[in-house]
Protein backbone atom coordinates (compact mmCIF):
# COMPACT_ATOMS: atom_id res chain seq x y z
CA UNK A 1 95.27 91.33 102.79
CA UNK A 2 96.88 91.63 99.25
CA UNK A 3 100.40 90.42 99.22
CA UNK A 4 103.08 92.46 97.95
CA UNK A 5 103.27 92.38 94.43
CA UNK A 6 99.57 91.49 93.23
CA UNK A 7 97.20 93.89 92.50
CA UNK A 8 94.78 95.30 95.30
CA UNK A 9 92.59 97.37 93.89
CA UNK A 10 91.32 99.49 90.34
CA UNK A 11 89.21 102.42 89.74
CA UNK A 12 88.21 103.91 87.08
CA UNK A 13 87.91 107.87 86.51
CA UNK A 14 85.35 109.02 83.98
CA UNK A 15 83.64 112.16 82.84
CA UNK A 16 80.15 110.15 83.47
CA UNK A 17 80.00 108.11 86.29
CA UNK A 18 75.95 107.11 85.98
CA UNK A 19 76.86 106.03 82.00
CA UNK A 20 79.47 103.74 83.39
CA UNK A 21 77.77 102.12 86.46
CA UNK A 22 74.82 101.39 84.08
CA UNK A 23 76.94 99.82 81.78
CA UNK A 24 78.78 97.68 84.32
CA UNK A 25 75.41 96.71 85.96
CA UNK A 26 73.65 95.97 82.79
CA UNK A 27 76.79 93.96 81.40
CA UNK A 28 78.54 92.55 84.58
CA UNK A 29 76.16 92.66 87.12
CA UNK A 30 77.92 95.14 89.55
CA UNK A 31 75.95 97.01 92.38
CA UNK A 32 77.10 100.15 93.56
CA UNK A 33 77.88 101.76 97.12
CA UNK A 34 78.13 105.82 96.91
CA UNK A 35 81.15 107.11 99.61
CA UNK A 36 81.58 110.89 100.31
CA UNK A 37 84.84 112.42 98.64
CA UNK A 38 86.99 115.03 100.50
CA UNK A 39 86.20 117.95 98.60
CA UNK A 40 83.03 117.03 97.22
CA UNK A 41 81.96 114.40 94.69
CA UNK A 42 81.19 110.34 95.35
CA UNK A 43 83.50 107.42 95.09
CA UNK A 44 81.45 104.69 93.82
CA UNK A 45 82.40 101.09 95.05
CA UNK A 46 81.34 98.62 92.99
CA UNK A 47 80.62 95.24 94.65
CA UNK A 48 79.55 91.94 92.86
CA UNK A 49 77.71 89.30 95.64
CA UNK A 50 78.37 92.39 98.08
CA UNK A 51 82.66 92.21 97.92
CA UNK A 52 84.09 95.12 96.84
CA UNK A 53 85.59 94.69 93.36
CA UNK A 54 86.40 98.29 91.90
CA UNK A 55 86.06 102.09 92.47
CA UNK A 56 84.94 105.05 90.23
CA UNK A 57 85.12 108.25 90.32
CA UNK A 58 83.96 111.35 87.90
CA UNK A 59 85.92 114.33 87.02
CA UNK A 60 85.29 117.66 85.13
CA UNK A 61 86.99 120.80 84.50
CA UNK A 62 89.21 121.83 81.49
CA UNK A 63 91.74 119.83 82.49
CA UNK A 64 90.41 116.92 82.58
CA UNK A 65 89.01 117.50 78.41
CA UNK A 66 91.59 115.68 76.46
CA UNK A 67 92.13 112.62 79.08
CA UNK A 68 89.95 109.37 78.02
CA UNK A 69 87.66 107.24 80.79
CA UNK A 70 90.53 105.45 81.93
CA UNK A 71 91.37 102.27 84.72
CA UNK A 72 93.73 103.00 87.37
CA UNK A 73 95.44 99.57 88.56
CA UNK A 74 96.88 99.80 92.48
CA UNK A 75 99.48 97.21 93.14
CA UNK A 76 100.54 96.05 96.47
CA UNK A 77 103.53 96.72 97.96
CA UNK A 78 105.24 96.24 101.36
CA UNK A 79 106.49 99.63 102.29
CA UNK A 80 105.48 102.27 99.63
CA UNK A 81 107.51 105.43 101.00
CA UNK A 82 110.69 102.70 100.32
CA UNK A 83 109.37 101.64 97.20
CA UNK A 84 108.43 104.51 95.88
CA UNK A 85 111.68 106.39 96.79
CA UNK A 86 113.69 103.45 95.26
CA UNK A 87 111.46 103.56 92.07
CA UNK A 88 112.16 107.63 91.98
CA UNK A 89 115.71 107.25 91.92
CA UNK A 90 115.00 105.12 88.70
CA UNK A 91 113.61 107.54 87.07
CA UNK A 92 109.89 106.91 87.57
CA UNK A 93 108.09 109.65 88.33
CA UNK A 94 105.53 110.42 91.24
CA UNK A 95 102.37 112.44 90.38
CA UNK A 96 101.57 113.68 93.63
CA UNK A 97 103.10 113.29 97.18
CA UNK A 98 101.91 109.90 99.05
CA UNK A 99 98.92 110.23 100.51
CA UNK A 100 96.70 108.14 103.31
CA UNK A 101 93.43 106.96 102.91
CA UNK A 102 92.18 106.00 106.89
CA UNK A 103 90.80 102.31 106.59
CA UNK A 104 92.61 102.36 103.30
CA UNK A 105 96.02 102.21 103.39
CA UNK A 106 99.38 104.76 102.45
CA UNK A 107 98.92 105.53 98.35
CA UNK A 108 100.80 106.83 95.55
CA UNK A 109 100.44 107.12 92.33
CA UNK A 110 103.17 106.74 89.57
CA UNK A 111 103.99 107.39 85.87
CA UNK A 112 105.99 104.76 85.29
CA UNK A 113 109.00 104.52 82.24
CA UNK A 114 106.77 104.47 78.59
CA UNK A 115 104.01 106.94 80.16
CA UNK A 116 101.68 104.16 81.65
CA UNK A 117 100.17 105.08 85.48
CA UNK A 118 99.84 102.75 88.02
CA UNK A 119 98.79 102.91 91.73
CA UNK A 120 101.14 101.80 94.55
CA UNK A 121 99.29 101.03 97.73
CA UNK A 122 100.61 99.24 101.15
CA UNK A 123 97.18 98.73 102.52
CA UNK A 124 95.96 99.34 106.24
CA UNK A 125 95.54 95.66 107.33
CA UNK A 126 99.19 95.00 106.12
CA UNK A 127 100.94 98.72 108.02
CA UNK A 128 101.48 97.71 111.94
C-alpha cells in the first residue's frame, strides 16, 4: 500500500503504444502485460523483474492531435472524494467525475493551478 502523499502509480498516454513499449524495452528493460479496456483498446502494464512499474495507454481521434505523448503521475491520498472536494474549493479543477477502478482503487484526475495534471488515487488495499 502507497501511503498518502507519495506517488502510486504513472501511465503514460501516447498516439503509438508499440513505438513506446519498444523503446522502454530496448532502453529500460520493461516487459509488458496487455489488460482489456472498457470500451475497447489495451492498457499495457509494464513490469520490470515481474512488479508492476507503469501503465500505457494509446489514444486517437481529432482530439487527441495537438496533445504530446505525455506521463500521467497518480499520487496517493487518504480519502480522494475529501481531497478532491477540498482541492475544488481551491480552485483546482477536476477533469472528469471520480471514477473506480475494481482491484484498483477510487481515481480522479486533476488540473491543478499553472495547467499541470496529476492523478489522485486512494487505492483498494488502503479503502475498508
Amino acid at each position: 500500500m502507497t501511503p498518502h502523499g507519495h506517488f502510486n502509480w504513472n501511465e503514460l498516454v501516447t498516439r503509438d503504444a508499440e513505438r513506446v513499449k519498444r523503446f522502454y524495452q530496448e532502453q529500460i528493460g520493461w516487459s509488458y502485460e496487455g489488460r482489456p479496456m472498457p470500451g475497447g483498446g489495451t492498457y499495457w502494464v509494464a513490469t520490470m523483474d515481474g512488479t508492476p512499474v507503469a501503465g500505457i495507454y494509446e489514444v486517437s481521434g481529432p482530439e487527441f492531435a495537438a496533445m504530446p505523448d505525455n506521463w500521467m503521475p497518480y499520487l496517493a491520498v487518504d480519502d480522494v472524494d475529501a481531497r478532491v472536494a477540498k482541492a475544488v474549493a481551491a480552485g483546482v479543477k477536476l477533469v472528469k467525475p471520480i471514477f473506480e477502478i475494481p482491484d484498483v482503487g477510487r481515481l480522479a484526475v486533476l488540473i491543478l493551478p499553472g495547467g499541470a495534471s496529476m492523478g489522485w488515487i486512494t487505492p483498494a488495499s488502503s479503502q475498508g
